[in-house]
C-alpha atoms as a PDB file:
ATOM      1  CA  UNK A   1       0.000   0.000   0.000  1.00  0.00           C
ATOM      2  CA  UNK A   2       2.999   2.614   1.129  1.00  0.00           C
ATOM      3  CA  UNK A   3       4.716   1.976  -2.370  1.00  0.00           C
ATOM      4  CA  UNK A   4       1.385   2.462  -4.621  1.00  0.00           C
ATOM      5  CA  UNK A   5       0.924   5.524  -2.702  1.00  0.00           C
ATOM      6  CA  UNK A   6       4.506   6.753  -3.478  1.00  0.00           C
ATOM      7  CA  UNK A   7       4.009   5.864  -7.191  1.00  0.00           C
ATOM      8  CA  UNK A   8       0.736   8.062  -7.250  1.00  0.00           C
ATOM      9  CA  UNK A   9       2.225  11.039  -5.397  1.00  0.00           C
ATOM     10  CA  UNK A  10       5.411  10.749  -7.663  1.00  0.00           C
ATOM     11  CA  UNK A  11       3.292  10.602 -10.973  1.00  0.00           C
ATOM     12  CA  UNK A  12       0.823  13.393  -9.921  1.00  0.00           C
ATOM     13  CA  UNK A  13       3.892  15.286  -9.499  1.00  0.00           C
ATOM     14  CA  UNK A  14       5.536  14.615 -12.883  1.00  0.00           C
ATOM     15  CA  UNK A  15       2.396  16.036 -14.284  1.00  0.00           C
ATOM     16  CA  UNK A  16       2.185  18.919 -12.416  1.00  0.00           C
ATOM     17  CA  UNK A  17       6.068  19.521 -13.536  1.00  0.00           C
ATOM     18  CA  UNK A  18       5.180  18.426 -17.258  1.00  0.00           C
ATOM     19  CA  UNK A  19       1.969  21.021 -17.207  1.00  0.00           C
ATOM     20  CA  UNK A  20       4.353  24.172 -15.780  1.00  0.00           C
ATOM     21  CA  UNK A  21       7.063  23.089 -18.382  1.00  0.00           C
ATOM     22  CA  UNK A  22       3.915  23.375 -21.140  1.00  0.00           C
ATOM     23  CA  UNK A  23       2.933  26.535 -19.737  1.00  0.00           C
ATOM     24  CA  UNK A  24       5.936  28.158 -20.157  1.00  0.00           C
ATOM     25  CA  UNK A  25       6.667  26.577 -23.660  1.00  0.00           C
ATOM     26  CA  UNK A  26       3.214  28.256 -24.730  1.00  0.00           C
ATOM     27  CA  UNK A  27       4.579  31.415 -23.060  1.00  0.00           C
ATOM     28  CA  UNK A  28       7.807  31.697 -24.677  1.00  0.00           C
ATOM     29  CA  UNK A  29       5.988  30.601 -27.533  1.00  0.00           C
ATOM     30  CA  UNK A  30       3.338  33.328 -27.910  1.00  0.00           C
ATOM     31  CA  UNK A  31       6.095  35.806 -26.991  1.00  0.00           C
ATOM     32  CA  UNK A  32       7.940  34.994 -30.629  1.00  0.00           C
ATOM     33  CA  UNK A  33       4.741  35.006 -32.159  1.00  0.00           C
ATOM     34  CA  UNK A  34       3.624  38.667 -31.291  1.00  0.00           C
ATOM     35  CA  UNK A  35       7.298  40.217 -31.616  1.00  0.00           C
ATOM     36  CA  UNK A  36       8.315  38.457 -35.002  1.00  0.00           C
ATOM     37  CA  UNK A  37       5.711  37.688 -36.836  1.00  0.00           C
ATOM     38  CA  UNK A  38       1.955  39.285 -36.061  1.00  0.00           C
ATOM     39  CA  UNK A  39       3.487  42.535 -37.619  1.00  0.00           C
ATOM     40  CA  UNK A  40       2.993  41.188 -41.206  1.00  0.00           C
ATOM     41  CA  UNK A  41       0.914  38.307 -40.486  1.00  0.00           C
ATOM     42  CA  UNK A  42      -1.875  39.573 -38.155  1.00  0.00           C
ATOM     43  CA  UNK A  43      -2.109  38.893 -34.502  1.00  0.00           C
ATOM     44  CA  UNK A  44      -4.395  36.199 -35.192  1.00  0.00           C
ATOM     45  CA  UNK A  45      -2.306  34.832 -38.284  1.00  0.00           C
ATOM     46  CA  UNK A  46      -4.660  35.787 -40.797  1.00  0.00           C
ATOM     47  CA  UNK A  47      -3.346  38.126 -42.645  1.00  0.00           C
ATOM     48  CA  UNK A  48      -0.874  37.601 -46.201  1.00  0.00           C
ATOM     49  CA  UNK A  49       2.049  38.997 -45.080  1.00  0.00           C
ATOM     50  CA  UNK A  50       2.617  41.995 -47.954  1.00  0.00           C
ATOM     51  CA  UNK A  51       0.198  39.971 -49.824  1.00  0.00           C
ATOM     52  CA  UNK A  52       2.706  37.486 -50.795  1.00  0.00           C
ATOM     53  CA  UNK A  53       2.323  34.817 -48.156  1.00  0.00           C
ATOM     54  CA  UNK A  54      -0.761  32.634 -46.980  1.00  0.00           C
ATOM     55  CA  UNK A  55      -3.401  33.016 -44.688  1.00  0.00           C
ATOM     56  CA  UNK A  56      -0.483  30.934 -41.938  1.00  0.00           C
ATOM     57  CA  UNK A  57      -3.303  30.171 -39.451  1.00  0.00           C
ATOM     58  CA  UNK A  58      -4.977  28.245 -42.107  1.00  0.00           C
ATOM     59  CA  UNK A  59      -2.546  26.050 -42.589  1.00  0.00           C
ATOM     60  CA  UNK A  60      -1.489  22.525 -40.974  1.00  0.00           C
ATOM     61  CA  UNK A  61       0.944  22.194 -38.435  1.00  0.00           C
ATOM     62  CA  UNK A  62       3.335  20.092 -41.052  1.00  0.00           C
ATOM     63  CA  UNK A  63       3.075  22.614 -43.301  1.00  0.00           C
ATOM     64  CA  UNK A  64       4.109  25.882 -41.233  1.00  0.00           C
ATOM     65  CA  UNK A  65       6.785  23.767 -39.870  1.00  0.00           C
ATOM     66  CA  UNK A  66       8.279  23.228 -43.388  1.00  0.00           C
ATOM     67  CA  UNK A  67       7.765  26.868 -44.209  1.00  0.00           C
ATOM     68  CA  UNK A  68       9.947  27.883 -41.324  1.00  0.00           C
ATOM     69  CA  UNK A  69      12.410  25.294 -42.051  1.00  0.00           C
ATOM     70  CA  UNK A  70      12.886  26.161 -45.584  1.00  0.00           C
ATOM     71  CA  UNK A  71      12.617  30.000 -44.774  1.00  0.00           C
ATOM     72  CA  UNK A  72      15.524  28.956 -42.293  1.00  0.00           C
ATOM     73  CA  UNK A  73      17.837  27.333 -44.741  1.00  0.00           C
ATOM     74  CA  UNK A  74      17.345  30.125 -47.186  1.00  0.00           C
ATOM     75  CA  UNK A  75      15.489  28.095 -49.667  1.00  0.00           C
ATOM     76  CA  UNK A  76      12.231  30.373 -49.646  1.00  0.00           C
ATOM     77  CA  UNK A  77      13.180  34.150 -50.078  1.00  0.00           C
ATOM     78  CA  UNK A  78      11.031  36.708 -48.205  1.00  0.00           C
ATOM     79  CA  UNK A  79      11.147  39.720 -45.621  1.00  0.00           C
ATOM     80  CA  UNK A  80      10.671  37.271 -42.597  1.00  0.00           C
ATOM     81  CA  UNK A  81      13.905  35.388 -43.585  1.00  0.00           C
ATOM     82  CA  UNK A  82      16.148  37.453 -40.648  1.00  0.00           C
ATOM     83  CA  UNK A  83      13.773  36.664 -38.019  1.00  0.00           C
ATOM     84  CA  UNK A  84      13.126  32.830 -39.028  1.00  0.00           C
ATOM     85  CA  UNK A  85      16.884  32.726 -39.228  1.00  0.00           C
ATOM     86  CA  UNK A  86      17.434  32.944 -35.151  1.00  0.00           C
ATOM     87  CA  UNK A  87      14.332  30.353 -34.518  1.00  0.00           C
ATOM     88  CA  UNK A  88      15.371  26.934 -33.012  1.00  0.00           C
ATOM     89  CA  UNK A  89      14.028  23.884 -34.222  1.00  0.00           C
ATOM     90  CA  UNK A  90      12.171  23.466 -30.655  1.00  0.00           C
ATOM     91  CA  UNK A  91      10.886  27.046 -31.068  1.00  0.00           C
ATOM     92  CA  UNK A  92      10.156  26.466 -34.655  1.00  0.00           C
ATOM     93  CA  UNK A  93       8.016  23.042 -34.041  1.00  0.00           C
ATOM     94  CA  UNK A  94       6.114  25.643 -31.035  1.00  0.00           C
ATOM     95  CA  UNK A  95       5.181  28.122 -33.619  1.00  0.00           C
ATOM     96  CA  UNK A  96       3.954  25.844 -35.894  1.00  0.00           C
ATOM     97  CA  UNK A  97       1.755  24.054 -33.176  1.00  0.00           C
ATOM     98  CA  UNK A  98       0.501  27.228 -31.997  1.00  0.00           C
ATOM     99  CA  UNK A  99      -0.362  28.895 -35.326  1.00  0.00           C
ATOM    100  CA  UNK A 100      -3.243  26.826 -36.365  1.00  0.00           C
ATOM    101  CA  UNK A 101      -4.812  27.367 -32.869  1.00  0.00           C
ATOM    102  CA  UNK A 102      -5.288  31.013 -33.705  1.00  0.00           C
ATOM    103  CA  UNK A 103      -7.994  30.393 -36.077  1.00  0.00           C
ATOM    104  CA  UNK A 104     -11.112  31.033 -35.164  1.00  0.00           C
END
């Protein structure tokens, strides 16, 4: 009985660690969002960036995350190039999780 109770109290606090870690991801996350890209793409993502881009919040998550990655490696050309250039892959695979939430 002692040891089941230690295996409950230890997962319920993994998950509370896990859900403050998330939290903080979304944070950070939402923080890129609004200083590097809602300038050009909307604050909601649903704007064509100097009417050359798509609508990005209409888009799958697989599909922004290429987009960045490509941007990244200089194989898509655009005014958002300088600012996808310092992304991370982690903060890169955030945006493009996040993005597609912003639809409404």
């Amino acid at each position: 009985m002692k040891g089941y109770a230690s295996t409950l109290f230890f997962i319920a606090g993994s998950l509370l660690a896990l859900n403050s870690h998330a939290n903080e991801s979304l944070e950070h996350t939402q923080k890129i969002f609004n200083r590097s890209c809602a300038m050009c793409h909307g604050k909601q993502g649903e704007k064509s960036a100097l009417n050359q881009s798509a609508i990005i919040n209409s888009l799958k998550t697989e599909e922004i995350l290429t987009a960045l990655e490509k941007r990244k490696a200089g194989e898509i050309v655009g005014a958002g190039n300088a600012a996808k250039s310092r992304l991370s892959e982690e903060e890169m695979k955030g945006l493009a999780e996040y993005i597609p939430t912003l639809k409404k």
